[in-house]
C-alpha atoms as a PDB file:
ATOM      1  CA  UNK A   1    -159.506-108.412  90.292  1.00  0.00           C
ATOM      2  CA  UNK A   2    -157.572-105.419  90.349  1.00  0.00           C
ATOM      3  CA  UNK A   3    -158.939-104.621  87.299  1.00  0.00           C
ATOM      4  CA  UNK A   4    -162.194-104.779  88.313  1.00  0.00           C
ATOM      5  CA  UNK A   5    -161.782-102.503  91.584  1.00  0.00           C
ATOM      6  CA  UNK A   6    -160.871 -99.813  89.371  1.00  0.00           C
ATOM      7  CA  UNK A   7    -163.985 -99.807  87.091  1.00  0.00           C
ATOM      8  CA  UNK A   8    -166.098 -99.731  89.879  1.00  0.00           C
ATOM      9  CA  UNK A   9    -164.100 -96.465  91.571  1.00  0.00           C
ATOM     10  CA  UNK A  10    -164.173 -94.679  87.713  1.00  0.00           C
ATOM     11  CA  UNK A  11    -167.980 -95.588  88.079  1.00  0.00           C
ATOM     12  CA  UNK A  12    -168.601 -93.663  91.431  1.00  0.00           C
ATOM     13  CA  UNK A  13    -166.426 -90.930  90.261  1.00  0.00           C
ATOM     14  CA  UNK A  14    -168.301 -90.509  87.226  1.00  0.00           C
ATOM     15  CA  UNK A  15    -171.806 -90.651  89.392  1.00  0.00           C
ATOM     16  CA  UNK A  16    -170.452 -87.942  91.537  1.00  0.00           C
ATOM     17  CA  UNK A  17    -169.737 -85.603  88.396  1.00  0.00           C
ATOM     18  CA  UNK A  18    -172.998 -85.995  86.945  1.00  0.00           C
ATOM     19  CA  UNK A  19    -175.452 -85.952  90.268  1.00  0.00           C
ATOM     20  CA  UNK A  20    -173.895 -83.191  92.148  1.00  0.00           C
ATOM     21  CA  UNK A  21    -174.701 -83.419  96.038  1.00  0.00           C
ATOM     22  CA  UNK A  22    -177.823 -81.628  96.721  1.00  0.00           C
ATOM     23  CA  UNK A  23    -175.809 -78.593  99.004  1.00  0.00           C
ATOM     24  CA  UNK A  24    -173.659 -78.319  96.303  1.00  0.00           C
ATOM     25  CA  UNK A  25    -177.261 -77.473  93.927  1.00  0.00           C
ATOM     26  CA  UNK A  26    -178.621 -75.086  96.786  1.00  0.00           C
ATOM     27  CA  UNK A  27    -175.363 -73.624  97.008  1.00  0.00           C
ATOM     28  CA  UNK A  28    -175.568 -72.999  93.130  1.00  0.00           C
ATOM     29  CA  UNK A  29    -179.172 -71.702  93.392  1.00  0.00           C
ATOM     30  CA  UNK A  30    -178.294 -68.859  95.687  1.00  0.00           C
ATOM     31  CA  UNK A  31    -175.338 -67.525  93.958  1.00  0.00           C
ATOM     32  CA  UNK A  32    -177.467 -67.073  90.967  1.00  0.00           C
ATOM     33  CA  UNK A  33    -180.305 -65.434  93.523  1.00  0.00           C
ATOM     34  CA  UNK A  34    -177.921 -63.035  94.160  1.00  0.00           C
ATOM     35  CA  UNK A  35    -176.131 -62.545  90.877  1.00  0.00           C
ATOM     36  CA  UNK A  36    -180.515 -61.549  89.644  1.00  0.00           C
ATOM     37  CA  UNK A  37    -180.950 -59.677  92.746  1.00  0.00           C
ATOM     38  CA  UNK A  38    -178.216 -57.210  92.195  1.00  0.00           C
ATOM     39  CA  UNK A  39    -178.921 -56.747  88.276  1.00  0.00           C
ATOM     40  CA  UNK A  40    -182.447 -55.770  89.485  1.00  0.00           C
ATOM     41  CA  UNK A  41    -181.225 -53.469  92.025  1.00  0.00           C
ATOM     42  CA  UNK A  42    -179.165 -52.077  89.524  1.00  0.00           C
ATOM     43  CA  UNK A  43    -181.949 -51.723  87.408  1.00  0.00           C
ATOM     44  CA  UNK A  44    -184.480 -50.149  89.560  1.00  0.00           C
ATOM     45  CA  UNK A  45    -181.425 -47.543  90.613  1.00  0.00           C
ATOM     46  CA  UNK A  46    -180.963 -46.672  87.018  1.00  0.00           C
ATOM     47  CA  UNK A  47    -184.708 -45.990  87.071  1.00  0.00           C
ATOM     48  CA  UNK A  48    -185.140 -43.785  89.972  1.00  0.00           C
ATOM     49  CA  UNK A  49    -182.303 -41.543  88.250  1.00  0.00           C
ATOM     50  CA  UNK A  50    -183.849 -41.696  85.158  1.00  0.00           C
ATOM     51  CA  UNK A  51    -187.119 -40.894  86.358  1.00  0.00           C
ATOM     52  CA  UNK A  52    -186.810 -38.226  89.501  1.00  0.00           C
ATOM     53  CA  UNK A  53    -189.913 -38.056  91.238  1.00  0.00           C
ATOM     54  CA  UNK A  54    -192.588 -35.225  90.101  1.00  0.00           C
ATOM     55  CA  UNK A  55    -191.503 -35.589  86.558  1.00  0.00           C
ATOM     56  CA  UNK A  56    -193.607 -37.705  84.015  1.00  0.00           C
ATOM     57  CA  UNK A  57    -190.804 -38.541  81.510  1.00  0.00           C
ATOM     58  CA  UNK A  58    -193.366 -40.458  79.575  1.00  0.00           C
ATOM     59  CA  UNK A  59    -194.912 -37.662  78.334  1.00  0.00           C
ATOM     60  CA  UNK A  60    -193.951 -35.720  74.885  1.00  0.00           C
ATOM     61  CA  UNK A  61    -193.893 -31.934  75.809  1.00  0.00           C
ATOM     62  CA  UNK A  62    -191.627 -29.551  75.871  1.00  0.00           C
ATOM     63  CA  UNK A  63    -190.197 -29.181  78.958  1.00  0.00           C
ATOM     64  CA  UNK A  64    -188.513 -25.499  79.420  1.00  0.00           C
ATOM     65  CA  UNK A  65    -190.854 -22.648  78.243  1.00  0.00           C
ATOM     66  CA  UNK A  66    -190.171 -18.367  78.064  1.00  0.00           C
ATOM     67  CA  UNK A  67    -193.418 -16.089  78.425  1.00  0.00           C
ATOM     68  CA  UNK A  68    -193.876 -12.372  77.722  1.00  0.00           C
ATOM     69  CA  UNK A  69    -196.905 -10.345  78.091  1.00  0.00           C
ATOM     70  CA  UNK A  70    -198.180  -6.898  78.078  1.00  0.00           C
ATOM     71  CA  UNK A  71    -201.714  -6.013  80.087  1.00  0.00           C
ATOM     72  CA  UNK A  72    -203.409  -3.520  82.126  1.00  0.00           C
ATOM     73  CA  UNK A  73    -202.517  -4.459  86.005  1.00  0.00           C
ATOM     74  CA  UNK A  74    -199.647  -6.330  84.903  1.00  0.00           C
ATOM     75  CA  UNK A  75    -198.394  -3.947  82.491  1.00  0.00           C
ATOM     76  CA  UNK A  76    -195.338  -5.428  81.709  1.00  0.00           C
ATOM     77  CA  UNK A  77    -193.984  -9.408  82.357  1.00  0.00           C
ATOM     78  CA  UNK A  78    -191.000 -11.869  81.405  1.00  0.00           C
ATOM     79  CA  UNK A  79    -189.913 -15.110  82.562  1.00  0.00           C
ATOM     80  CA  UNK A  80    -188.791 -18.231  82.297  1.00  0.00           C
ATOM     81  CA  UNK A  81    -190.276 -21.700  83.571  1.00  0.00           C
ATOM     82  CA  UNK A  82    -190.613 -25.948  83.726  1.00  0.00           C
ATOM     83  CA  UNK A  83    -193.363 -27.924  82.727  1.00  0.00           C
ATOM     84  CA  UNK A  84    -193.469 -30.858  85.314  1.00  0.00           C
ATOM     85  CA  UNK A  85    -196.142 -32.573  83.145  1.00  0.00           C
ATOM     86  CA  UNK A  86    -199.621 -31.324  81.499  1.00  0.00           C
ATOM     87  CA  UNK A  87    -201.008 -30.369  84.543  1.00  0.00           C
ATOM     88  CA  UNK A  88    -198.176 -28.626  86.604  1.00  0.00           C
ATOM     89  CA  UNK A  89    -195.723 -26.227  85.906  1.00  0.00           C
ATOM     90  CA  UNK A  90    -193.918 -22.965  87.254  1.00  0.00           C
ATOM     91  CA  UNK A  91    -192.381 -20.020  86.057  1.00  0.00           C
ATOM     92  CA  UNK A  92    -190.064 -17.326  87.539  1.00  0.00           C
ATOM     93  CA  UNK A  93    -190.678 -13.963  85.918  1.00  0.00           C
ATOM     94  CA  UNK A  94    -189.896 -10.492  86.152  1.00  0.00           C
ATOM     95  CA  UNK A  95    -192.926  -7.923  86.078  1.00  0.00           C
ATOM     96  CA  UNK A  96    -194.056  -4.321  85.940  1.00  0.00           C
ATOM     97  CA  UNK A  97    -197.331  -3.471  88.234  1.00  0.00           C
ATOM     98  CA  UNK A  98    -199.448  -0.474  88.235  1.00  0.00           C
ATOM     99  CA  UNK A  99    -200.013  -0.486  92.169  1.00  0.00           C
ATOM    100  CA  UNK A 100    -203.657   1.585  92.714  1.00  0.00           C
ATOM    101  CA  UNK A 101    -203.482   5.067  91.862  1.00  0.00           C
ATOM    102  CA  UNK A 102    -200.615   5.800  94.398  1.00  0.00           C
ATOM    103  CA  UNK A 103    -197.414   4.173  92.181  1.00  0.00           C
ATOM    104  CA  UNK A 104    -196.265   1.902  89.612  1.00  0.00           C
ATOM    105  CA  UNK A 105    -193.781  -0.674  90.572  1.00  0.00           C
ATOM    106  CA  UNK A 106    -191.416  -3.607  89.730  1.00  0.00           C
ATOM    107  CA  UNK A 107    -191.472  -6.892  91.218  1.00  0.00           C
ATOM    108  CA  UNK A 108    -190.235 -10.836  91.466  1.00  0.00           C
ATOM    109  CA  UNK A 109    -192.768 -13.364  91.115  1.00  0.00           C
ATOM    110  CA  UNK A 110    -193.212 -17.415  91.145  1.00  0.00           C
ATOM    111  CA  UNK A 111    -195.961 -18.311  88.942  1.00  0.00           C
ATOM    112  CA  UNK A 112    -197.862 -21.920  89.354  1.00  0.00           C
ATOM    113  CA  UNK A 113    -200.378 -22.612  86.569  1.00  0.00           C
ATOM    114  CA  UNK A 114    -202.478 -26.162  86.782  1.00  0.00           C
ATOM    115  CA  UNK A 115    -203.841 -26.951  83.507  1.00  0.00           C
ATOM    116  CA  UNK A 116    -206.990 -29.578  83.571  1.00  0.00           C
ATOM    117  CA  UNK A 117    -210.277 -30.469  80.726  1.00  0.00           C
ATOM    118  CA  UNK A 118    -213.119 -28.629  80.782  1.00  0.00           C
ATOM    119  CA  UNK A 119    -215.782 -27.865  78.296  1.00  0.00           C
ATOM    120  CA  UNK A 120    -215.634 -24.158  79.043  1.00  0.00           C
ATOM    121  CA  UNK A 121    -213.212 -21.777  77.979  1.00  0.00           C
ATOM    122  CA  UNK A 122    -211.271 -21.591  81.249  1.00  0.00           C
ATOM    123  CA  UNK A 123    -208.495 -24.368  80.524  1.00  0.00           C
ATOM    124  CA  UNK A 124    -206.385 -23.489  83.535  1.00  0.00           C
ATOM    125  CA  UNK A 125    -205.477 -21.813  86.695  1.00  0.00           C
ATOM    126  CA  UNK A 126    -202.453 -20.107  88.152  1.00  0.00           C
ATOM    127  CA  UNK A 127    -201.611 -18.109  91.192  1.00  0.00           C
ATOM    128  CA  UNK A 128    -198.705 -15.591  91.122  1.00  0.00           C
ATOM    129  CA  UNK A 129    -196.982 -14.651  94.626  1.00  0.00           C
ATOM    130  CA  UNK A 130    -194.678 -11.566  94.335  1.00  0.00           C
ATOM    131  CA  UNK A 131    -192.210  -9.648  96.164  1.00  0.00           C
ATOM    132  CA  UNK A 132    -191.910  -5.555  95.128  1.00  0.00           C
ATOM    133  CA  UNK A 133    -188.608  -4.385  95.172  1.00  0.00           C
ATOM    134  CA  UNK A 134    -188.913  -0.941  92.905  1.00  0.00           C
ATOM    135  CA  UNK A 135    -191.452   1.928  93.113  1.00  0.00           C
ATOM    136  CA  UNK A 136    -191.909   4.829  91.761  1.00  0.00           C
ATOM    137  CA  UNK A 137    -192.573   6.911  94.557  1.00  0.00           C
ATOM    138  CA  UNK A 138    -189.484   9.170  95.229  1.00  0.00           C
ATOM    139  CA  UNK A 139    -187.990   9.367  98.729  1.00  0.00           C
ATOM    140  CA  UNK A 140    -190.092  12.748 100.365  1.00  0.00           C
ATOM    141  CA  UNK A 141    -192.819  10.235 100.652  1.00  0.00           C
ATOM    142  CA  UNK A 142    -191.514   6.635 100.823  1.00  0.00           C
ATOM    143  CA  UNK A 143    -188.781   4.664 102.433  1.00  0.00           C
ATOM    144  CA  UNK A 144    -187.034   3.508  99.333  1.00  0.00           C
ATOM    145  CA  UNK A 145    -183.984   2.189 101.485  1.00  0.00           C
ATOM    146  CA  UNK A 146    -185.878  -0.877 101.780  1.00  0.00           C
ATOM    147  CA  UNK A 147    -185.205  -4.101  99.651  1.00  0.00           C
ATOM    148  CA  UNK A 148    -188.791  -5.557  99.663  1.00  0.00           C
ATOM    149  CA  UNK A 149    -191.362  -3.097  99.612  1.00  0.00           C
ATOM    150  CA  UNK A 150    -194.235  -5.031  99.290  1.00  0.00           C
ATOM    151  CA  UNK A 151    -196.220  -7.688  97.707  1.00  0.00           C
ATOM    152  CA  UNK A 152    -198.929  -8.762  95.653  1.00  0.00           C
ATOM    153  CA  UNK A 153    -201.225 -12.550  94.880  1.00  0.00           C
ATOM    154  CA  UNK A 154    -202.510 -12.661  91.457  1.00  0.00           C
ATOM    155  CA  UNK A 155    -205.269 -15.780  90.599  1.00  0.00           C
ATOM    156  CA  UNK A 156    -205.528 -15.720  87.020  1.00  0.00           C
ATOM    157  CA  UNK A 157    -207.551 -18.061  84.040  1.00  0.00           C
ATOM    158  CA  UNK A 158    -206.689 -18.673  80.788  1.00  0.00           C
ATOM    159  CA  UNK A 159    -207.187 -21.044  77.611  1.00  0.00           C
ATOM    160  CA  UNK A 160    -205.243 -24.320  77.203  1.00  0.00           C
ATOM    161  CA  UNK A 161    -201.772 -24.462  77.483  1.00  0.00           C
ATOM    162  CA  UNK A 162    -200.039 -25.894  74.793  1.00  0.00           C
ATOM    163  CA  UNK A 163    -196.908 -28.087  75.241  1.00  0.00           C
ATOM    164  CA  UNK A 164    -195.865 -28.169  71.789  1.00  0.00           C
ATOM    165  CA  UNK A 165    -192.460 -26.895  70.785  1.00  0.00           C
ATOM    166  CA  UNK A 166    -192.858 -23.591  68.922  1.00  0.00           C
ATOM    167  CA  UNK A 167    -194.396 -19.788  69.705  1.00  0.00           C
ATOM    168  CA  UNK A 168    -198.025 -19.968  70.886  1.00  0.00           C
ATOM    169  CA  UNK A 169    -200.557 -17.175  71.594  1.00  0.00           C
ATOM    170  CA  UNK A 170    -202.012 -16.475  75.170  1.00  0.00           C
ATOM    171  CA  UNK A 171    -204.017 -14.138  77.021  1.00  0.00           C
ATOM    172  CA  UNK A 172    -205.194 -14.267  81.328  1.00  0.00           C
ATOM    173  CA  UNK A 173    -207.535 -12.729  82.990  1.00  0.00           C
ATOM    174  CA  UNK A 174    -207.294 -12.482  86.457  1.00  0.00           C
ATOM    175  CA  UNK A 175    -207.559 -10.200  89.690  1.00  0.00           C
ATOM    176  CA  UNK A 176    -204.409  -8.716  91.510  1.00  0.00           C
ATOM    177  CA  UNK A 177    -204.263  -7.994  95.152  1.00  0.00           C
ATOM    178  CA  UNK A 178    -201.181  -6.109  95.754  1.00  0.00           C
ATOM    179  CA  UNK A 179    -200.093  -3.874  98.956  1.00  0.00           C
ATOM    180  CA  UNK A 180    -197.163  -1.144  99.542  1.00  0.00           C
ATOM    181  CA  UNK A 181    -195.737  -1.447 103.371  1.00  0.00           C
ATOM    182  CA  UNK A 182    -196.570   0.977 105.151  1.00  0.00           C
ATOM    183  CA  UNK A 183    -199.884   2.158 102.514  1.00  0.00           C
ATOM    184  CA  UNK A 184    -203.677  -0.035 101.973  1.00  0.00           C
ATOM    185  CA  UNK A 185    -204.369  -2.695  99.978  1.00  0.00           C
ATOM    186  CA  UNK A 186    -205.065  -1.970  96.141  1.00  0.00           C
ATOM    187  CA  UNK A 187    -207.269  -4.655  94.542  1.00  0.00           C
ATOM    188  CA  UNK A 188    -207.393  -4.864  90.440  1.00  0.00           C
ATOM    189  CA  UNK A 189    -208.613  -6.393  87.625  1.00  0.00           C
ATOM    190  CA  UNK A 190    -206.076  -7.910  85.164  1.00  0.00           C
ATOM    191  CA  UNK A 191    -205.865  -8.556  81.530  1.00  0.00           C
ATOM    192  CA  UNK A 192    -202.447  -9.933  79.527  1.00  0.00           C
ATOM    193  CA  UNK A 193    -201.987 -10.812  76.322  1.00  0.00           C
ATOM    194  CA  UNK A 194    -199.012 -12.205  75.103  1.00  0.00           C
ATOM    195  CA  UNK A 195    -196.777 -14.832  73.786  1.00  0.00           C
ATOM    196  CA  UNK A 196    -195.723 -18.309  75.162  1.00  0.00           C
ATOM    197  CA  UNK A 197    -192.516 -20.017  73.479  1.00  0.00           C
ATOM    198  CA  UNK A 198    -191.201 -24.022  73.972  1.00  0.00           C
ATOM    199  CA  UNK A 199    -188.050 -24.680  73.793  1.00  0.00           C
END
């Protein structure tokens, strides 16, 4: 009899291992819920580092990009820039303006060029918004004890950009509106030509 007993408690034992209670299964379930939840948290963290917002990592260009040019208005310009993607990118450069008749000039300048498809020649825009800090007016006739001296907008067209990594040929043409304090707004055609190297 006693044998018997024991059988039958072995037997429930051995049910219990096998058919786990069904809180003990939920409670199972939601640790593994969790244990996926945080791997794709993780994941989608990695990805928003990876990836910063603005910047098409998918894309095969070159990203960092130096520009010099030579040109009538503009007679003299250098700089270095980003390309976001192929239609967005900026430069900061350093230029050399003939300002009207009065003076010639130096200036700081942000340059935003958006490249698009067209069928025409005219591949892309940019806009150029500078600060003058140098003229060559001497100091009988101009305040040169000021830091910014004036300022200038330059909307400009030009063939395709290329992203490729390597020197590439360019030219703009564009109109400059620039103005001295104190003196009247000059307004002037521009031409560059000039070279465009990917790093």
């Amino acid at each position: 009899m006693q044998n018997k007993i024991l059988i039958f408690f072995i037997y429930l034992l051995s049910l219990s291992i096998i058919y786990p209670q069904k809180g003990q299964i939920s409670t199972g379930n939601k640790m593994a819920n969790n244990v996926n939840f945080s791997y794709a948290d993780t994941v989608n963290t990695n990805q928003k580092i990876n990836n910063p917002p603005g910047v098409d990592t998918s894309e095969s260009i070159s990203r960092i990009h130096f520009q010099a040019t030579i040109g009538l208005c503009e007679y003299l310009s250098y700089g270095i820039g980003y390309n976001f993607n192929k239609n967005n990118a900026l430069l900061i450069k350093r230029h050399g303006m003939v300002l009207g008749d009065v003076a010639m000039g130096g200036a700081w300048g942000l340059k935003y060029t958006y490249s698009f498809q067209s069928k025409i020649f005219i591949k892309n825009i940019s806009i150029t918004a500078s600060l003058i800090n140098e003229l060559s007016l001497d100091k009988t006739t101009y305040n040169r004890d000021r830091f910014v001296k004036g300022g200038a907008i330059e909307i400009a067209t030009s063939r395709k950009k290329d992203f490729d990594s390597g020197i590439v040929f360019q030219y703009e043409i564009g109109i400059s509106v620039s103005k001295i304090l104190d003196r009247e707004i000059h307004v002037l055609p521009n031409f560059k030509i000039g070279l465009n190297y990917n790093f």
